[in-house]
PDB file of N, CA and C in Angstrom:
ATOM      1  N   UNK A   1     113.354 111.456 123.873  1.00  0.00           N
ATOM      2  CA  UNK A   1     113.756 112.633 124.610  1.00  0.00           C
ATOM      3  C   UNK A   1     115.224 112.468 124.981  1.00  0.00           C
ATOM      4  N   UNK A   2     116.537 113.693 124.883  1.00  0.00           N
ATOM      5  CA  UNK A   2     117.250 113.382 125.417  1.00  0.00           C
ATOM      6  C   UNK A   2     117.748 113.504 126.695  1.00  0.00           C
ATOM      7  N   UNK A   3     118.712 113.051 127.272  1.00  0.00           N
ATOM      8  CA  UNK A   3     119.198 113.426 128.803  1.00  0.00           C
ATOM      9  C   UNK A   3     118.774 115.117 128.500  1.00  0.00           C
ATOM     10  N   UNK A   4     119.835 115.844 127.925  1.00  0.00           N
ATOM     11  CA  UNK A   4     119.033 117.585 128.104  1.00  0.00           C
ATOM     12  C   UNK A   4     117.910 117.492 128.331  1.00  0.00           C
ATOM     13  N   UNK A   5     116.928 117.234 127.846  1.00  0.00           N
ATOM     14  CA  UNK A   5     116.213 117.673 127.414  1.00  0.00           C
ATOM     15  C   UNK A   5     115.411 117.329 129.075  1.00  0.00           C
ATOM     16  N   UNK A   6     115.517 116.238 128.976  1.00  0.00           N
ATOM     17  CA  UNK A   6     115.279 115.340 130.731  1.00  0.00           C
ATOM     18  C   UNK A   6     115.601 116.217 131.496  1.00  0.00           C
ATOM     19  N   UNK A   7     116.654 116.459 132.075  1.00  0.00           N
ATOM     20  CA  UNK A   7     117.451 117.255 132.749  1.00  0.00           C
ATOM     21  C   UNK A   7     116.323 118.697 132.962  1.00  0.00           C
ATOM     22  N   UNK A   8     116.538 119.609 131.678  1.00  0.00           N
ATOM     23  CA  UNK A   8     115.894 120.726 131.814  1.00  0.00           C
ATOM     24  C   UNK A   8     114.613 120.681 132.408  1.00  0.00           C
ATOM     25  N   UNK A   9     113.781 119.771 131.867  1.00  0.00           N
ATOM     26  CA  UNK A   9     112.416 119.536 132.364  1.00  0.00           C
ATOM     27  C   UNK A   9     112.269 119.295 134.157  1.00  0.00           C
ATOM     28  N   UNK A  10     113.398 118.686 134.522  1.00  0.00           N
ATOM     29  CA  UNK A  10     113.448 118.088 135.870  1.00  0.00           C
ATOM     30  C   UNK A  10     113.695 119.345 136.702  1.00  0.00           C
ATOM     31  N   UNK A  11     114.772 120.158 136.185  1.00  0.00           N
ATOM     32  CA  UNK A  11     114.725 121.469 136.609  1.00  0.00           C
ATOM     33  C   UNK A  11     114.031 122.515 137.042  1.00  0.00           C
ATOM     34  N   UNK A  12     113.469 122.510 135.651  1.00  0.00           N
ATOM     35  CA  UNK A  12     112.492 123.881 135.557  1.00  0.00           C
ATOM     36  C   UNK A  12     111.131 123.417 135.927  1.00  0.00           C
ATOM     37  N   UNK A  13     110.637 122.362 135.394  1.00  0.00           N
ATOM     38  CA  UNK A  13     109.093 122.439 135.907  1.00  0.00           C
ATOM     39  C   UNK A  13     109.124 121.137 137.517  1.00  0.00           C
ATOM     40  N   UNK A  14     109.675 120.257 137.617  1.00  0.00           N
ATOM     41  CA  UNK A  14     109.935 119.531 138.613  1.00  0.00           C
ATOM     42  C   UNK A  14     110.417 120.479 140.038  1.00  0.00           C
ATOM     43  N   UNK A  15     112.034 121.118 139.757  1.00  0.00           N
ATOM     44  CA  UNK A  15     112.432 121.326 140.624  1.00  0.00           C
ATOM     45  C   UNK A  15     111.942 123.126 140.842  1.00  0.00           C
ATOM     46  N   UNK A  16     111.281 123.302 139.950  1.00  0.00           N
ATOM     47  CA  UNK A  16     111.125 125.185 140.515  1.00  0.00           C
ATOM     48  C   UNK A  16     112.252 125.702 140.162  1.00  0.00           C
ATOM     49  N   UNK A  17     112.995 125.879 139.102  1.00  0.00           N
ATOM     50  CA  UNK A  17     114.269 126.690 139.203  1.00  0.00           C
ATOM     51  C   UNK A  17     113.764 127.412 137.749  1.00  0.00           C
ATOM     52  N   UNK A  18     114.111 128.523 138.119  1.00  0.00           N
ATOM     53  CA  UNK A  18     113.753 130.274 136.678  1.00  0.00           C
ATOM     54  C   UNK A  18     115.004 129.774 135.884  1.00  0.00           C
ATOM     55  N   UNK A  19     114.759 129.898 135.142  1.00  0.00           N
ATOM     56  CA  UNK A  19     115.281 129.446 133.291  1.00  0.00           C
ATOM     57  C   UNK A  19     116.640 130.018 134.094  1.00  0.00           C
ATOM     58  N   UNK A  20     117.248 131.083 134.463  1.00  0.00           N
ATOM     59  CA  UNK A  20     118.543 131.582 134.202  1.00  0.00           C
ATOM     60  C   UNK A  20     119.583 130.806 135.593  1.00  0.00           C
ATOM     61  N   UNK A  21     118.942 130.257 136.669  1.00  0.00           N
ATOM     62  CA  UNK A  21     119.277 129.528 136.956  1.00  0.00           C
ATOM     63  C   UNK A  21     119.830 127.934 136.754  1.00  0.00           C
ATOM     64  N   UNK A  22     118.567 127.636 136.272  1.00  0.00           N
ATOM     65  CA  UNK A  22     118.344 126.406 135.465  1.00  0.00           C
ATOM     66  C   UNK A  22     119.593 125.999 134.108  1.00  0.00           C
ATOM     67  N   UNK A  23     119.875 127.195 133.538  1.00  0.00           N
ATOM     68  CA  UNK A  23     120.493 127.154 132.429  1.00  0.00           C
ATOM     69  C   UNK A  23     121.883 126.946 132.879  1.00  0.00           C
ATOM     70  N   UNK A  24     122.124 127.824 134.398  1.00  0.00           N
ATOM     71  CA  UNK A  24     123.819 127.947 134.702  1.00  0.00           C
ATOM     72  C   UNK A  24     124.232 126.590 135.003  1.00  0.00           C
ATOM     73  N   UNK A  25     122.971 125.885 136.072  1.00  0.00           N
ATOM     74  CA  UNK A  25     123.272 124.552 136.496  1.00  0.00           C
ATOM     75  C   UNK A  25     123.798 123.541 135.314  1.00  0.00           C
ATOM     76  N   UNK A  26     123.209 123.549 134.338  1.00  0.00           N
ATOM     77  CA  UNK A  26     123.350 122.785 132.953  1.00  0.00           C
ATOM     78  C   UNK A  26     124.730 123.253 131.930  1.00  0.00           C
ATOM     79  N   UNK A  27     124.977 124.415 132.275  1.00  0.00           N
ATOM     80  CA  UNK A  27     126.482 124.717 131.630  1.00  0.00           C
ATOM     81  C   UNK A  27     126.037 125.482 130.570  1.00  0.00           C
ATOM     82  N   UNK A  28     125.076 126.550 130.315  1.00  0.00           N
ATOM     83  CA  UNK A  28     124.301 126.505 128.803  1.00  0.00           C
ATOM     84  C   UNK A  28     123.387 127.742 128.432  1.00  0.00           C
ATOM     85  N   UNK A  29     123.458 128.483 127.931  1.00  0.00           N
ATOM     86  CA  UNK A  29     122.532 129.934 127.662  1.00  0.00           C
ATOM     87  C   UNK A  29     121.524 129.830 128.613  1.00  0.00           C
ATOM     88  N   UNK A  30     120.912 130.989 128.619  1.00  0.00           N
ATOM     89  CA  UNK A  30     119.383 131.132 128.965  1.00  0.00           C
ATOM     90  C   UNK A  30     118.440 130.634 127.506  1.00  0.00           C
ATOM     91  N   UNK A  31     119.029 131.399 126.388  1.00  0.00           N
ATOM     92  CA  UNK A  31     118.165 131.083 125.669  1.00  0.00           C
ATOM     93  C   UNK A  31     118.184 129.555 125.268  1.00  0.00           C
ATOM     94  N   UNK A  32     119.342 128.841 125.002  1.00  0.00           N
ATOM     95  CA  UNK A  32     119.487 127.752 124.774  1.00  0.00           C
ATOM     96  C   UNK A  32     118.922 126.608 125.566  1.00  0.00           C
ATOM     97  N   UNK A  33     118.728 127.002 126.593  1.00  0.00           N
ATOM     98  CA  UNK A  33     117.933 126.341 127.646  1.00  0.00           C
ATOM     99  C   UNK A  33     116.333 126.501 127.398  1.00  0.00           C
ATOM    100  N   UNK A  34     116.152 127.549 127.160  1.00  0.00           N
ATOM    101  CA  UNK A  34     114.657 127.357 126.834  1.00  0.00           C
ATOM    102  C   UNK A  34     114.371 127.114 125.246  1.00  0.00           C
ATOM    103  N   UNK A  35     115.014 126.684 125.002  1.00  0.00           N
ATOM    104  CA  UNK A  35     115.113 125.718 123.083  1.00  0.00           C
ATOM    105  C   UNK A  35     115.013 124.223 123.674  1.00  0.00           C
ATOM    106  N   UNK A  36     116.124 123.714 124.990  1.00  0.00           N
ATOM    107  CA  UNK A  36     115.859 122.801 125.143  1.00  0.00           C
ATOM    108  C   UNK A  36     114.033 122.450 125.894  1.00  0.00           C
ATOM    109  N   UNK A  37     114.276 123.662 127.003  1.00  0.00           N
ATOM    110  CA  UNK A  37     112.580 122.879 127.707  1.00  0.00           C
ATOM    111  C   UNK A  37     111.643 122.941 126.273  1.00  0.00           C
ATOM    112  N   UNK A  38     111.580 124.055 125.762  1.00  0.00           N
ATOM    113  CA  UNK A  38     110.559 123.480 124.312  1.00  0.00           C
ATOM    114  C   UNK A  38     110.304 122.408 123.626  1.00  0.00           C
ATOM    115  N   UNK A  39     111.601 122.062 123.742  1.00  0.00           N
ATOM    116  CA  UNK A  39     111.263 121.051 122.635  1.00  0.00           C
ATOM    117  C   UNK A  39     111.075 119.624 123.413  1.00  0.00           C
ATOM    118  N   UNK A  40     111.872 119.464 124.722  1.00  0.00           N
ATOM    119  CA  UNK A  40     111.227 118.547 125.583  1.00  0.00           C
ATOM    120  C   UNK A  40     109.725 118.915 125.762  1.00  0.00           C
ATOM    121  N   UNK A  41     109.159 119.740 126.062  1.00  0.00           N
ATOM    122  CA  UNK A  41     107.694 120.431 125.831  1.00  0.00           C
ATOM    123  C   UNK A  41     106.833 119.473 124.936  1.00  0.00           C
ATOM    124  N   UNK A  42     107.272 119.586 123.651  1.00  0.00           N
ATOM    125  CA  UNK A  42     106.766 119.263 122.653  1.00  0.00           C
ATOM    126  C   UNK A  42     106.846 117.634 122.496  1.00  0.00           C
ATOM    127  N   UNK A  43     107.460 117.266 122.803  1.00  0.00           N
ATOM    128  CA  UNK A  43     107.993 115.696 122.870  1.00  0.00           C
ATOM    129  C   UNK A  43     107.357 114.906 123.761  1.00  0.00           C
ATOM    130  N   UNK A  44     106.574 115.462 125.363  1.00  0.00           N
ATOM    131  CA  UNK A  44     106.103 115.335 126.481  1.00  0.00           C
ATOM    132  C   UNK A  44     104.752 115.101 125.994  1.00  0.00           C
ATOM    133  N   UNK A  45     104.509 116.470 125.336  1.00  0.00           N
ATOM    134  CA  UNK A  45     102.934 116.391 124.846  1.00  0.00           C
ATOM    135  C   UNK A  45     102.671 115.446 123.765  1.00  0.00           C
ATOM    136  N   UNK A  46     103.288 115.128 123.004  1.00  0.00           N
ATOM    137  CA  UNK A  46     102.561 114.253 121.584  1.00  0.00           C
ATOM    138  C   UNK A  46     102.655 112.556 122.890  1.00  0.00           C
ATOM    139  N   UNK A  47     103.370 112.486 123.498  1.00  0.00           N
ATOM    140  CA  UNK A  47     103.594 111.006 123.757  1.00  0.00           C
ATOM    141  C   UNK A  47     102.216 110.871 125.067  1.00  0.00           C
ATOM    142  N   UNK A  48     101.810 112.085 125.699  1.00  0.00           N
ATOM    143  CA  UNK A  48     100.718 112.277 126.410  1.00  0.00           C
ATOM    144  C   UNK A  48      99.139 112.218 125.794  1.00  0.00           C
ATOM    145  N   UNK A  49      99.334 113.171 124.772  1.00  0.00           N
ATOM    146  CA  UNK A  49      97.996 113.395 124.239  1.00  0.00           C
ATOM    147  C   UNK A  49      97.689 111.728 122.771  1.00  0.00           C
ATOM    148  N   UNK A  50      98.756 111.385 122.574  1.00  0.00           N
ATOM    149  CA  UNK A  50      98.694 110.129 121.658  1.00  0.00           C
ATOM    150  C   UNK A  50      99.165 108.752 122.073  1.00  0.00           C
ATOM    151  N   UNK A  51      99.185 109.246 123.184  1.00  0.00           N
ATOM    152  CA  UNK A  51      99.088 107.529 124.094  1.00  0.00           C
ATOM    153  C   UNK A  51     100.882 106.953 123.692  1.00  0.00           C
ATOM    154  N   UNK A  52     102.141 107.682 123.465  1.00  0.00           N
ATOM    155  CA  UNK A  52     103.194 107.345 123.140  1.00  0.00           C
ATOM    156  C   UNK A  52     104.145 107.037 123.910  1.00  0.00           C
ATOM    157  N   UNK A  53     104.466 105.489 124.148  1.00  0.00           N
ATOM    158  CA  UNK A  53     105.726 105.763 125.212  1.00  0.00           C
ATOM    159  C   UNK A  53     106.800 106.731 125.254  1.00  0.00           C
ATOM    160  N   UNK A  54     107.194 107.179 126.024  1.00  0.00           N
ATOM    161  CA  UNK A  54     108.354 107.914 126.422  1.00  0.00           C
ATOM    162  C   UNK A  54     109.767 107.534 126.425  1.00  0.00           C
ATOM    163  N   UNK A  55     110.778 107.929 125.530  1.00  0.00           N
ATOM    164  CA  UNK A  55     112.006 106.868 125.852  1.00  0.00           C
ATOM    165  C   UNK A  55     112.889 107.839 125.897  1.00  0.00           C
ATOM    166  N   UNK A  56     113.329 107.895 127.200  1.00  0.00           N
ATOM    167  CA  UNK A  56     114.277 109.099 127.262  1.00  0.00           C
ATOM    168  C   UNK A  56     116.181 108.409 127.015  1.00  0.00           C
ATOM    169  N   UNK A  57     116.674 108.843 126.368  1.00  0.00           N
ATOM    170  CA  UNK A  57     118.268 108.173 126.442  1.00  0.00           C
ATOM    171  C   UNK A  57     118.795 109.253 125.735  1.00  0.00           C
ATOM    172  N   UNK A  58     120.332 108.824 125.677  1.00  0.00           N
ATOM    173  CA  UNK A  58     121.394 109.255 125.609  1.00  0.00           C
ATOM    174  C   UNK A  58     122.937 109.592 125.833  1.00  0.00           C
ATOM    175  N   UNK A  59     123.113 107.804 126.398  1.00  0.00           N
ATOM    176  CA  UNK A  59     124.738 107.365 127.199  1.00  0.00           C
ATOM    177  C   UNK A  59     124.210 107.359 128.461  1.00  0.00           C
ATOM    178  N   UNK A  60     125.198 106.838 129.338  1.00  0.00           N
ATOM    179  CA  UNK A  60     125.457 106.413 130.949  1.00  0.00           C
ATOM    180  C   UNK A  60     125.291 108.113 131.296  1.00  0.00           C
ATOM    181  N   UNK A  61     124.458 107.647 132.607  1.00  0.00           N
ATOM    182  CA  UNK A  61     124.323 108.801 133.514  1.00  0.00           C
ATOM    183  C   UNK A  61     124.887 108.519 134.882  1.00  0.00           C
ATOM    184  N   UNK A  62     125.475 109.254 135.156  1.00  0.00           N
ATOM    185  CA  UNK A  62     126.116 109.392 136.971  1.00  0.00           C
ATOM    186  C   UNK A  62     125.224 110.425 137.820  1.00  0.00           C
ATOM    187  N   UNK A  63     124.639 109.862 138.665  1.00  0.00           N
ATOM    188  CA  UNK A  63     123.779 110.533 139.394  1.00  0.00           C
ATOM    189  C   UNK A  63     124.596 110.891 140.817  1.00  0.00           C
ATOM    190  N   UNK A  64     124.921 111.862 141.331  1.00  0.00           N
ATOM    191  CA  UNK A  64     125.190 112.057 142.584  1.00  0.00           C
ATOM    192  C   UNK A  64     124.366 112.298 144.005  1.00  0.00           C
ATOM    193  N   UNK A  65     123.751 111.641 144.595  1.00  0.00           N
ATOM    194  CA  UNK A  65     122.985 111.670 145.713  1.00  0.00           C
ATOM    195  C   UNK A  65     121.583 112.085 145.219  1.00  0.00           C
ATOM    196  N   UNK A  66     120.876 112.415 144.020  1.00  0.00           N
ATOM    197  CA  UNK A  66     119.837 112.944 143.500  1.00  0.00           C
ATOM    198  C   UNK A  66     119.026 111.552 144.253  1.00  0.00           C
ATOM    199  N   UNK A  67     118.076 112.254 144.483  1.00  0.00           N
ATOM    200  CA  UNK A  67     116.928 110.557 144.534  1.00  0.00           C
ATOM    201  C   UNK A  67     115.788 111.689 144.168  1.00  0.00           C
ATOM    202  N   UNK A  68     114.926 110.667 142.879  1.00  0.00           N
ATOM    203  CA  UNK A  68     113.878 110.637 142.019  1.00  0.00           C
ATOM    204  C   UNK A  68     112.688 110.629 143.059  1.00  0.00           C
ATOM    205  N   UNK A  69     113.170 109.382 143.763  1.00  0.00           N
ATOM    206  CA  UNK A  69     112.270 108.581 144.703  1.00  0.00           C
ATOM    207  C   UNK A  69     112.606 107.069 145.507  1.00  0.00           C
ATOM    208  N   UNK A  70     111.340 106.799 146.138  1.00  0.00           N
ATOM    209  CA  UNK A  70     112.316 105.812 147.112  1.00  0.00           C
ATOM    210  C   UNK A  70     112.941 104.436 146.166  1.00  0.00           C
ATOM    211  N   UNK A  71     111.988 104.103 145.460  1.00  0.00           N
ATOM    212  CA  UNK A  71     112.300 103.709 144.544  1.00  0.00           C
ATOM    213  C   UNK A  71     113.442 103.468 143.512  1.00  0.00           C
ATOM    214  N   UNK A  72     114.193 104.403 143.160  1.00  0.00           N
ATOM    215  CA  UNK A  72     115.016 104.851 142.333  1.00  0.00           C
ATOM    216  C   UNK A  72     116.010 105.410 143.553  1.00  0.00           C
ATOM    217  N   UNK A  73     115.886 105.740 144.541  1.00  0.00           N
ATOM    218  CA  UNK A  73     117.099 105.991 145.302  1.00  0.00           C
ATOM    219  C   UNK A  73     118.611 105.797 145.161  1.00  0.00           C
ATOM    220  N   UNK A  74     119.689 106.628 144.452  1.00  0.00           N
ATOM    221  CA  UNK A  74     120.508 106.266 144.492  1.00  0.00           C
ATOM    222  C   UNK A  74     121.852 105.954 145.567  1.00  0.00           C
ATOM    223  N   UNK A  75     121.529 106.149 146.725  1.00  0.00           N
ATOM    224  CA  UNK A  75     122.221 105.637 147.611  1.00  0.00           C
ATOM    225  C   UNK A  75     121.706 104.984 148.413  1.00  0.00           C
ATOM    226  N   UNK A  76     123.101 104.097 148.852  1.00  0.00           N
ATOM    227  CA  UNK A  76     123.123 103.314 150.028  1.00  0.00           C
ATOM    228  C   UNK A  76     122.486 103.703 151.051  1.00  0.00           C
ATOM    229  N   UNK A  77     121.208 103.595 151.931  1.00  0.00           N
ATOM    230  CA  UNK A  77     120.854 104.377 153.031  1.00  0.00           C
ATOM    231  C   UNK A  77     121.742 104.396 154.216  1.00  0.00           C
ATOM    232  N   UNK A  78     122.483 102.595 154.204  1.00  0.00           N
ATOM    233  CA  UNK A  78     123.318 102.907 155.524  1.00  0.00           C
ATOM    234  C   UNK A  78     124.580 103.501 155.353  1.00  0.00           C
ATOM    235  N   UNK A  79     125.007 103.059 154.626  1.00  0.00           N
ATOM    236  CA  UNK A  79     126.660 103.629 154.645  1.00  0.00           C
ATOM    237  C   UNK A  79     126.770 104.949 153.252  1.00  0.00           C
ATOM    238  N   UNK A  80     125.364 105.794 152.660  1.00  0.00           N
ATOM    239  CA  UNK A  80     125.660 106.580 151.879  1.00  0.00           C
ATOM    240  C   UNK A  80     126.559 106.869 150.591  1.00  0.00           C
ATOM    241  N   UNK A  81     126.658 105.581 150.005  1.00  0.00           N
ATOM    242  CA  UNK A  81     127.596 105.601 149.080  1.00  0.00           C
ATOM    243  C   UNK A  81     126.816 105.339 147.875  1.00  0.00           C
ATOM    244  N   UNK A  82     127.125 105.582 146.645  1.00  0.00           N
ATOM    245  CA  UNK A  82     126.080 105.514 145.472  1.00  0.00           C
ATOM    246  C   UNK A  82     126.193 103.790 145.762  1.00  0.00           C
ATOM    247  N   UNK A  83     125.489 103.703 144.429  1.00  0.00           N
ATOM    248  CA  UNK A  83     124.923 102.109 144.101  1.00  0.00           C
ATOM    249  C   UNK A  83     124.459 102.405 142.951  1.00  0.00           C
ATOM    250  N   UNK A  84     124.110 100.936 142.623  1.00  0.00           N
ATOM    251  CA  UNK A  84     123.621 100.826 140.996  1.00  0.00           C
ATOM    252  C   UNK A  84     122.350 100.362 141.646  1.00  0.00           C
ATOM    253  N   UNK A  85     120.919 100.769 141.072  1.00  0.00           N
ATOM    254  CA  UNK A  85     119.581  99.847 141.012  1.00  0.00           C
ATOM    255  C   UNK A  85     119.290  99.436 139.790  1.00  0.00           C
ATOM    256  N   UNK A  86     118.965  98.847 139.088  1.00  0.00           N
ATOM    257  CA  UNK A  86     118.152  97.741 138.287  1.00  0.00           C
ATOM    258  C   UNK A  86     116.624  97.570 138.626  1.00  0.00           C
ATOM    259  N   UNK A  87     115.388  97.903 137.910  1.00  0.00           N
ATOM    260  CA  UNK A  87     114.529  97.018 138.077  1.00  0.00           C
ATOM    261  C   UNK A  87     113.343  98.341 137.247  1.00  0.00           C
ATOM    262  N   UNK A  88     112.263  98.891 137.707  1.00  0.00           N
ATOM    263  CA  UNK A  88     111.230  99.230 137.224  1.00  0.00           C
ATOM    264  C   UNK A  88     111.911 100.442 136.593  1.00  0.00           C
ATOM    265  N   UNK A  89     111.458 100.942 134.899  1.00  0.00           N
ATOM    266  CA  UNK A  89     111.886 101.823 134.264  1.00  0.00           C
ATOM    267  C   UNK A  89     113.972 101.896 133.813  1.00  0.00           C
ATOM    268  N   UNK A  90     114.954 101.085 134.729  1.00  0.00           N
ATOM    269  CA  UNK A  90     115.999 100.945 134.102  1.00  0.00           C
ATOM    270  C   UNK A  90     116.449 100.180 133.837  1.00  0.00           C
ATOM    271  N   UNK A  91     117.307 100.243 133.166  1.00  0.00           N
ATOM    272  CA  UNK A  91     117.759  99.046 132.253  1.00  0.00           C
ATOM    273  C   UNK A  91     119.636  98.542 132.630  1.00  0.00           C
ATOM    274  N   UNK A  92     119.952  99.035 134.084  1.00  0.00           N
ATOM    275  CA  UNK A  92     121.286  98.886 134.505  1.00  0.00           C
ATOM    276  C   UNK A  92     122.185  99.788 134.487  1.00  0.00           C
ATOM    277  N   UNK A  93     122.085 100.223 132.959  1.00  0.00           N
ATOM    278  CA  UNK A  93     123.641 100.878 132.463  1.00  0.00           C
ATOM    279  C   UNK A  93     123.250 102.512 132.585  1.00  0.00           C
ATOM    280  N   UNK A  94     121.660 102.680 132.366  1.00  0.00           N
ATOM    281  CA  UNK A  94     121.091 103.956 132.758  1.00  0.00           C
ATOM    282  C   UNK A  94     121.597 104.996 131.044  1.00  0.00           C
ATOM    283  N   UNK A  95     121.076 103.650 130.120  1.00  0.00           N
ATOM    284  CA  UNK A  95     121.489 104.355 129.089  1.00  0.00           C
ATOM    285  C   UNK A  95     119.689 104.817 128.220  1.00  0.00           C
ATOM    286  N   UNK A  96     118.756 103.601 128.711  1.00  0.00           N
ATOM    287  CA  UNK A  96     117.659 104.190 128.132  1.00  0.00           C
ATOM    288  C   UNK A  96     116.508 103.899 129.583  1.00  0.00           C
ATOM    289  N   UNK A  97     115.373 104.845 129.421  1.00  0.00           N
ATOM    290  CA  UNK A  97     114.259 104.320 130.409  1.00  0.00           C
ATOM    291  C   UNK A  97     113.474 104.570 129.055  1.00  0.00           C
ATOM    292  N   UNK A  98     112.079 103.574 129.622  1.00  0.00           N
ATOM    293  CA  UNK A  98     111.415 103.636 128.665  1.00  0.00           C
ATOM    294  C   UNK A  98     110.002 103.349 129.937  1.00  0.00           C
ATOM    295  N   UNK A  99     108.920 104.209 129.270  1.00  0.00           N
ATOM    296  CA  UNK A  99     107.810 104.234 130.141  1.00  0.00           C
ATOM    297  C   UNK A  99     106.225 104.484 129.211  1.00  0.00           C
ATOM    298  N   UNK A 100     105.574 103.708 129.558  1.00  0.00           N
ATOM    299  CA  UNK A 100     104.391 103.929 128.716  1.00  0.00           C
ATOM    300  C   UNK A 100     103.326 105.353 129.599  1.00  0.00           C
ATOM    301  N   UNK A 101     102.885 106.272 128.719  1.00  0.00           N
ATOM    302  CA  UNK A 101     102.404 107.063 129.520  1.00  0.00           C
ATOM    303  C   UNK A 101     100.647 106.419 129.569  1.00  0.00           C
ATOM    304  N   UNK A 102      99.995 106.279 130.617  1.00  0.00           N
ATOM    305  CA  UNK A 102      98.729 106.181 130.890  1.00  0.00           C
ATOM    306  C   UNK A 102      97.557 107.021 131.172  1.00  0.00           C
TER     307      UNK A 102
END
């Protein structure tokens, strides 16, 4: 899967945002945006329904204050400044995650 493709999905079905929103945030059509959730769609389901890990990449990502979870939190709680984490699902450089679906 790529970052787009990530991205869109996190958007639209994660965060609740209508395709034409979704699309402006990303820099990118309406329609082109829903080419991307499709085909992330499609990529989601074969690795679900056939037991396939998931490997989402595509270069270094810069996250700005987003937190996934507590887990994955990208900031500092006390002093609010990003940080790097390392450990379950990344690999440092935040160039691939890789996750077995169960």
């Amino acid at each position: 899967m790529t970052l787009d493709e990530f991205e869109a999905i996190r958007l639209a079905d994660l965060d609740g945002l209508y395709q034409e929103s979704a699309a402006k945030q990303m820099g990118v059509s309406r329609p082109t945006f829903s080419r991307i959730t499709a085909a992330a769609h499609r990529k989601l389901a074969d690795a679900i329904v056939h037991g396939k890990a998931l490997r989402i990449e595509g270069g270094p990502v810069h996250v700005a204050g987003h937190r996934c979870c507590r887990l994955h939190d990208t900031r500092d709680e006390t002093a609010g400044q990003p940080q790097t984490r390392t450990g379950a699902g990344h690999t440092g450089a935040g160039t691939t995650t890789e996750r077995t679906a169960t």
